[in-house]
PDB file of N, CA and C in Angstrom:
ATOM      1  N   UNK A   1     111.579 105.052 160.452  1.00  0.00           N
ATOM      2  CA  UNK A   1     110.843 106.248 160.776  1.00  0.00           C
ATOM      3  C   UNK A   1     109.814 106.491 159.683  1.00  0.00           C
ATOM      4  N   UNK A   2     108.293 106.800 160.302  1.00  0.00           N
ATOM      5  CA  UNK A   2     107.568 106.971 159.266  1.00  0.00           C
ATOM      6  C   UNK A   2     107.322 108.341 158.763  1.00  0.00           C
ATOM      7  N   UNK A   3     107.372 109.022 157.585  1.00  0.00           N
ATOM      8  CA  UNK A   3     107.323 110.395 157.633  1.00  0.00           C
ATOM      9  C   UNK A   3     106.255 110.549 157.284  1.00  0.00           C
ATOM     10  N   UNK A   4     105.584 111.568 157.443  1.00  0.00           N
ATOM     11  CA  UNK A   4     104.520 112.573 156.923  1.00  0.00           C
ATOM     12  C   UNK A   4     104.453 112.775 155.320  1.00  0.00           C
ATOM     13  N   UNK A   5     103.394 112.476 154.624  1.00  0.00           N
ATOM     14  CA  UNK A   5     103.426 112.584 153.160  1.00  0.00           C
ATOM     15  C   UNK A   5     103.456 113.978 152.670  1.00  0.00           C
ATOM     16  N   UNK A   6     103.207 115.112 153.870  1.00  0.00           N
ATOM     17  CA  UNK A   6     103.184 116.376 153.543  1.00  0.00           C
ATOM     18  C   UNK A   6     104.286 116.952 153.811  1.00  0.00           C
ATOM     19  N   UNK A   7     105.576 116.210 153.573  1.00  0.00           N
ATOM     20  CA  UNK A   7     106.706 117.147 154.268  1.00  0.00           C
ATOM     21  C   UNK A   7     107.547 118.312 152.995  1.00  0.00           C
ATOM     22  N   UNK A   8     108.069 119.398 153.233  1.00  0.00           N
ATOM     23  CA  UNK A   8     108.180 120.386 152.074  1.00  0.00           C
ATOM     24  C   UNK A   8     109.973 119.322 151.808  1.00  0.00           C
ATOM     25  N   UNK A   9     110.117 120.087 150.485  1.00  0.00           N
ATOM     26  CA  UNK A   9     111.529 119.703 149.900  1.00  0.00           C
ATOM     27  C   UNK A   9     112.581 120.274 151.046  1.00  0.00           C
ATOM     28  N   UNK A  10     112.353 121.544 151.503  1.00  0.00           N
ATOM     29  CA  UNK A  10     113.218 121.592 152.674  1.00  0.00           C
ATOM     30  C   UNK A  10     113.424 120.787 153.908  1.00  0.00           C
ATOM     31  N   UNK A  11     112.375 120.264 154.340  1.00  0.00           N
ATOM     32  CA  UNK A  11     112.399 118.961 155.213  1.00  0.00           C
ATOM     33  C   UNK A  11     113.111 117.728 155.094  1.00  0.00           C
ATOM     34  N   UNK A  12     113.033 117.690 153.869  1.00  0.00           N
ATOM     35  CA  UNK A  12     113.431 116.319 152.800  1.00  0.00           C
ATOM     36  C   UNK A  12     114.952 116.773 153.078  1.00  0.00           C
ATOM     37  N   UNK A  13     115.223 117.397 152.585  1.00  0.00           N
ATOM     38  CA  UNK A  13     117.058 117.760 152.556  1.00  0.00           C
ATOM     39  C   UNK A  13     117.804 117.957 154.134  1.00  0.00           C
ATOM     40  N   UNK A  14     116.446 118.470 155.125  1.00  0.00           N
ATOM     41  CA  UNK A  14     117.182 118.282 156.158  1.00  0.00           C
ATOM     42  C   UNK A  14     117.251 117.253 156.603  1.00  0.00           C
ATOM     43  N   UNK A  15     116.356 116.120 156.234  1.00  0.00           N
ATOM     44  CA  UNK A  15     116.431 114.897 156.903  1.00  0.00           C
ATOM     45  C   UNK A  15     117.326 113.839 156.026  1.00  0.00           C
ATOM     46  N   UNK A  16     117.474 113.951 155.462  1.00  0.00           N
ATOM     47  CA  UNK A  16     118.775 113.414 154.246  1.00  0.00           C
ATOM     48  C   UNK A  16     120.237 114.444 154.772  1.00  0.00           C
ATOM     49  N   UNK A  17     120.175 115.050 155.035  1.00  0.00           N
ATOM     50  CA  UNK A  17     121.800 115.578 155.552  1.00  0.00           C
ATOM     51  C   UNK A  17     121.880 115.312 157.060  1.00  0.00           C
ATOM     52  N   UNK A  18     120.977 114.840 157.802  1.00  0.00           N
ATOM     53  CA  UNK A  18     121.127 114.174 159.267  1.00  0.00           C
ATOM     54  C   UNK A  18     121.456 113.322 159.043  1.00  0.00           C
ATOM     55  N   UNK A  19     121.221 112.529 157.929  1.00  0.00           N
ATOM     56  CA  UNK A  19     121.594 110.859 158.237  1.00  0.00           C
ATOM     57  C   UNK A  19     122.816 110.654 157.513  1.00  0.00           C
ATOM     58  N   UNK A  20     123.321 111.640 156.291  1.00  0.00           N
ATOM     59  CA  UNK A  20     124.661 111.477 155.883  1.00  0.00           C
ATOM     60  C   UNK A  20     125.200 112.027 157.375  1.00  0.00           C
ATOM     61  N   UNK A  21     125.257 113.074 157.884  1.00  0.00           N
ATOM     62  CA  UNK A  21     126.077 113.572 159.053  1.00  0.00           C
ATOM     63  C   UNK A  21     126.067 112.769 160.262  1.00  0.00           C
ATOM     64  N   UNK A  22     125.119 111.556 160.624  1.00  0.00           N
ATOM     65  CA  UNK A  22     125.430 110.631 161.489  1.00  0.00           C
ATOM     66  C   UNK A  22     126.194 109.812 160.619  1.00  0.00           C
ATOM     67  N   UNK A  23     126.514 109.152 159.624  1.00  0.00           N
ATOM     68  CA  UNK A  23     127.730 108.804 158.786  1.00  0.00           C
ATOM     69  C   UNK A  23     127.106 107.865 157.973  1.00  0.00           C
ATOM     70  N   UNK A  24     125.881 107.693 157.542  1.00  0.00           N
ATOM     71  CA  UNK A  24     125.086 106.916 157.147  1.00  0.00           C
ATOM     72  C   UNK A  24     125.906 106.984 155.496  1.00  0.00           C
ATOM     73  N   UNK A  25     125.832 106.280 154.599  1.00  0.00           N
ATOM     74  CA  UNK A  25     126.213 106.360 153.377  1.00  0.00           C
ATOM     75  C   UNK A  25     125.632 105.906 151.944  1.00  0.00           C
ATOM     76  N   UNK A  26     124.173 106.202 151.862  1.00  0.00           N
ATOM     77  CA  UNK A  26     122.810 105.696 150.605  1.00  0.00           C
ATOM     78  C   UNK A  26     123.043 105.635 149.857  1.00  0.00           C
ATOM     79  N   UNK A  27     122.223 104.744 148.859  1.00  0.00           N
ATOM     80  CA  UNK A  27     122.440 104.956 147.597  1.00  0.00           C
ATOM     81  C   UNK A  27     121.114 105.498 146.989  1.00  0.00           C
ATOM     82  N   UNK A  28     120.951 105.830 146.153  1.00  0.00           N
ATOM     83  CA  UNK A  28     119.975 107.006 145.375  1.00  0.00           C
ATOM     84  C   UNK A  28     118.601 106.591 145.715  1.00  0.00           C
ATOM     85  N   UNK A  29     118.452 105.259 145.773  1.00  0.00           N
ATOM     86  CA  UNK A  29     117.515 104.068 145.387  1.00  0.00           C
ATOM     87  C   UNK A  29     117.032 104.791 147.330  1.00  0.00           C
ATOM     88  N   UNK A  30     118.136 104.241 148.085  1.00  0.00           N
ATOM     89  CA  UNK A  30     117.821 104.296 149.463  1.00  0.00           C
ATOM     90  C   UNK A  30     117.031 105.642 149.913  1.00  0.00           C
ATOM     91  N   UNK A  31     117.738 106.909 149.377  1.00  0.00           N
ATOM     92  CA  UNK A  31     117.553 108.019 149.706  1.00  0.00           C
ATOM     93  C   UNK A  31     115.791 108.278 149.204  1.00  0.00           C
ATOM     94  N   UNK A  32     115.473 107.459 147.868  1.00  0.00           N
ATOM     95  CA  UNK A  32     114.090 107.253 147.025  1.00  0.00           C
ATOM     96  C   UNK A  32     113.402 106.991 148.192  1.00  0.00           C
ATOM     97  N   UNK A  33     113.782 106.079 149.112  1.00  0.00           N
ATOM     98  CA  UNK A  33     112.588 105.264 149.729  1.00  0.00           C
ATOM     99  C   UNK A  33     112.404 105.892 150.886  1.00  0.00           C
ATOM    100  N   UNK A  34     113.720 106.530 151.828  1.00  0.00           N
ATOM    101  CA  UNK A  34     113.701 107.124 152.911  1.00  0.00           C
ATOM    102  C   UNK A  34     112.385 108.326 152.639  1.00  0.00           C
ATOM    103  N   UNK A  35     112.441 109.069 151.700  1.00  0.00           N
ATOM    104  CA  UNK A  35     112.099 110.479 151.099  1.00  0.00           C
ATOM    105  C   UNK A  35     110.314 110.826 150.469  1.00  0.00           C
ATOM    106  N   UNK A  36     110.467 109.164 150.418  1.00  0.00           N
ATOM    107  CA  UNK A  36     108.983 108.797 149.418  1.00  0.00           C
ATOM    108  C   UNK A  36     109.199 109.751 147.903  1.00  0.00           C
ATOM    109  N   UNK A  37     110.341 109.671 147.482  1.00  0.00           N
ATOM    110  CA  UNK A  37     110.576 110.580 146.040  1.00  0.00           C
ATOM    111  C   UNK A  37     110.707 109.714 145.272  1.00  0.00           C
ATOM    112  N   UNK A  38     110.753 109.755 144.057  1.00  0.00           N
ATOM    113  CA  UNK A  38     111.226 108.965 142.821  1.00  0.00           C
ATOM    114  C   UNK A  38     112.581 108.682 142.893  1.00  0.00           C
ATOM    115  N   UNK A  39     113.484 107.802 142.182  1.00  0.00           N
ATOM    116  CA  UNK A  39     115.080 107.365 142.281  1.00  0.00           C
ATOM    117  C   UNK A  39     115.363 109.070 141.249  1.00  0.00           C
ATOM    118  N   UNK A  40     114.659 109.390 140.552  1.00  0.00           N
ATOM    119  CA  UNK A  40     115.102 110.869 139.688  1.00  0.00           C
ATOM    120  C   UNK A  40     115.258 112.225 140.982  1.00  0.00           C
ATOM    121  N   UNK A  41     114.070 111.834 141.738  1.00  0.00           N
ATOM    122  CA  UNK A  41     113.920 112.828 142.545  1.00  0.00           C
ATOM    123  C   UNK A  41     114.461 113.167 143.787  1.00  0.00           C
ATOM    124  N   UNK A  42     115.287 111.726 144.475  1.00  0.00           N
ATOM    125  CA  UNK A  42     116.405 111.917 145.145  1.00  0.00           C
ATOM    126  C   UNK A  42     117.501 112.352 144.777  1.00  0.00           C
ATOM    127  N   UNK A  43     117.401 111.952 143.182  1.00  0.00           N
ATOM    128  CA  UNK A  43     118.613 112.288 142.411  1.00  0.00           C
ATOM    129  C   UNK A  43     118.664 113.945 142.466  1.00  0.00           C
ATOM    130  N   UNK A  44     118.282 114.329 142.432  1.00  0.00           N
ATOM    131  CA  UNK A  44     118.112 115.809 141.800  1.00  0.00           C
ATOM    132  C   UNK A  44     118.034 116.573 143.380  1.00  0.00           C
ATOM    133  N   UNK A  45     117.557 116.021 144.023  1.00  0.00           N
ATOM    134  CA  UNK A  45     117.717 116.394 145.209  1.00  0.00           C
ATOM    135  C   UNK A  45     119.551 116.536 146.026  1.00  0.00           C
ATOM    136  N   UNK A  46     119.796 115.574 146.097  1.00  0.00           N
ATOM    137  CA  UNK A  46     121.412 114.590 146.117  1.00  0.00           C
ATOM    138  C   UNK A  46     122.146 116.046 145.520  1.00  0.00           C
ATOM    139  N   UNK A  47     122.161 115.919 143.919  1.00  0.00           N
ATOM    140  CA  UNK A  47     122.968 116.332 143.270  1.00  0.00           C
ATOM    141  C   UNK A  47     122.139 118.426 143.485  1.00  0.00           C
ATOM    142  N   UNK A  48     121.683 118.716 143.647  1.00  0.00           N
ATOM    143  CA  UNK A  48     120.989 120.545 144.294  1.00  0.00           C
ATOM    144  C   UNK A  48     122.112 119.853 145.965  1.00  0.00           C
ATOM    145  N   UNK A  49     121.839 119.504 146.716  1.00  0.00           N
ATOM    146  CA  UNK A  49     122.570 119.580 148.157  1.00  0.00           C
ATOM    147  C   UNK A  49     124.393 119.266 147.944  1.00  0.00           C
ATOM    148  N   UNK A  50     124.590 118.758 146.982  1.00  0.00           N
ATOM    149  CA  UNK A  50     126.200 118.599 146.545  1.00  0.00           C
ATOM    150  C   UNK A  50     126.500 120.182 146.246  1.00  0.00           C
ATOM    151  N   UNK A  51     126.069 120.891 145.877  1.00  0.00           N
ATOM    152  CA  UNK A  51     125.926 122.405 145.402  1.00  0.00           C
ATOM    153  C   UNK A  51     126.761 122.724 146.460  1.00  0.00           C
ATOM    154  N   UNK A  52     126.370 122.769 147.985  1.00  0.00           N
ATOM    155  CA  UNK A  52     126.403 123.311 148.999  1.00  0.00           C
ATOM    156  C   UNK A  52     127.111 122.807 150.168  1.00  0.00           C
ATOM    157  N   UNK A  53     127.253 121.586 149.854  1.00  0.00           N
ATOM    158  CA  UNK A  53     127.601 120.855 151.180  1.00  0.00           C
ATOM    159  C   UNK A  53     128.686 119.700 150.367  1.00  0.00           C
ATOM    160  N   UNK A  54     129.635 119.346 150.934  1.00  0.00           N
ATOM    161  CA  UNK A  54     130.465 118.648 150.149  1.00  0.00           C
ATOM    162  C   UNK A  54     130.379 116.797 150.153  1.00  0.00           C
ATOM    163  N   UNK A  55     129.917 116.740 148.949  1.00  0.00           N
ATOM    164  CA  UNK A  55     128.920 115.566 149.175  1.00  0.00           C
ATOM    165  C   UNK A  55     129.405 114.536 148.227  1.00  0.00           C
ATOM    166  N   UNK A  56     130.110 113.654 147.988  1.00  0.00           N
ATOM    167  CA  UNK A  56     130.381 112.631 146.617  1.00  0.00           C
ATOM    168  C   UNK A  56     129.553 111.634 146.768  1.00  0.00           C
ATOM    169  N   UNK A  57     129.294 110.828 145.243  1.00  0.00           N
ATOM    170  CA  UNK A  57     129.016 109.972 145.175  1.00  0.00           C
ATOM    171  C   UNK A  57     130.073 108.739 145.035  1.00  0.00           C
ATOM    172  N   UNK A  58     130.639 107.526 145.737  1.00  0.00           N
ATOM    173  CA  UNK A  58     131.562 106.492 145.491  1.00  0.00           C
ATOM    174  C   UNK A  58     130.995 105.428 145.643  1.00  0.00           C
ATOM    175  N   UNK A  59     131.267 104.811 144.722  1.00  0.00           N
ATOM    176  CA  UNK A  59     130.523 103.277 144.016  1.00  0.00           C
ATOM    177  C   UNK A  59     129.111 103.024 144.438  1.00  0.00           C
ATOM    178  N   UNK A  60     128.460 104.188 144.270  1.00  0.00           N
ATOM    179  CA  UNK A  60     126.782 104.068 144.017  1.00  0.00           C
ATOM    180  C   UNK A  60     126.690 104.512 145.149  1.00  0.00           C
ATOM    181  N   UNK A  61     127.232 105.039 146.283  1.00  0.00           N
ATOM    182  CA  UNK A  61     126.775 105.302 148.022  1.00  0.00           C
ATOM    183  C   UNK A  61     127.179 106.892 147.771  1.00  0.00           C
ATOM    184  N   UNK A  62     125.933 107.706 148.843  1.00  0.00           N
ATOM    185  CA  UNK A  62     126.608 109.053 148.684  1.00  0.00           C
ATOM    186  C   UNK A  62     127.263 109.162 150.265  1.00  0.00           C
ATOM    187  N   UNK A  63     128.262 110.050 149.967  1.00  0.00           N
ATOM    188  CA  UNK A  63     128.998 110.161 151.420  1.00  0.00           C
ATOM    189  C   UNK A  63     129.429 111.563 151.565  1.00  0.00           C
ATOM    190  N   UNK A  64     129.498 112.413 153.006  1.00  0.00           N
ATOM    191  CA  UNK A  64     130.331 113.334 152.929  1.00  0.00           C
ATOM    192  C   UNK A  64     131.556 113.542 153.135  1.00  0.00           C
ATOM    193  N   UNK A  65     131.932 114.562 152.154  1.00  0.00           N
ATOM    194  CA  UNK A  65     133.750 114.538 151.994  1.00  0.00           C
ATOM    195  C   UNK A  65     134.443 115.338 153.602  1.00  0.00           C
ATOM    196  N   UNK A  66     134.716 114.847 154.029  1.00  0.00           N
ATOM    197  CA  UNK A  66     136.058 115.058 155.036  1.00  0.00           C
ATOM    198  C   UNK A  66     136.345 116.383 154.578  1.00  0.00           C
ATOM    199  N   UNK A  67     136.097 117.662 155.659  1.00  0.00           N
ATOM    200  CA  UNK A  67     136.594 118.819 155.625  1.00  0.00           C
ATOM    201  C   UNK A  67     137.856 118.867 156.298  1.00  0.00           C
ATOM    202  N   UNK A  68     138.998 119.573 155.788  1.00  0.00           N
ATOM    203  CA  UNK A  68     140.429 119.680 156.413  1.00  0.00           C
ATOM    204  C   UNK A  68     140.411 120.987 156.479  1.00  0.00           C
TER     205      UNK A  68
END
């Protein structure tokens, strides 16, 4: 999918929590390229949406944690 170079940081996070919630599982690098952000700037992104949404990182892939 090609995105728009004008998309806001809120766009960015919604389209990064669609693709963890279809069960997708990135690594920082991936989320960089999906996002057109820096590997810092997914990072920081990643780790602001872990805040809120229950999100780990395991062996370099981010995934969401299983709500019980």
């Amino acid at each position: 999918m090609d995105l728009p170079p004008e998309l806001t940081s809120t766009e960015r996070v919604v389209l990064v929590l669609m693709r963890l919630l279809a069960g997708s599982t990135p690594t920082t690098r991936e989320v960089a390229e999906f996002t057109g952000l820096t590997p810092h700037g997914a990072r920081k992104l990643l780790l602001r949406l872990c805040r809120v949404v229950p999100l780990t990182q395991v062996e370099g892939c981010w995934q969401l944690v299983e709500w019980k």
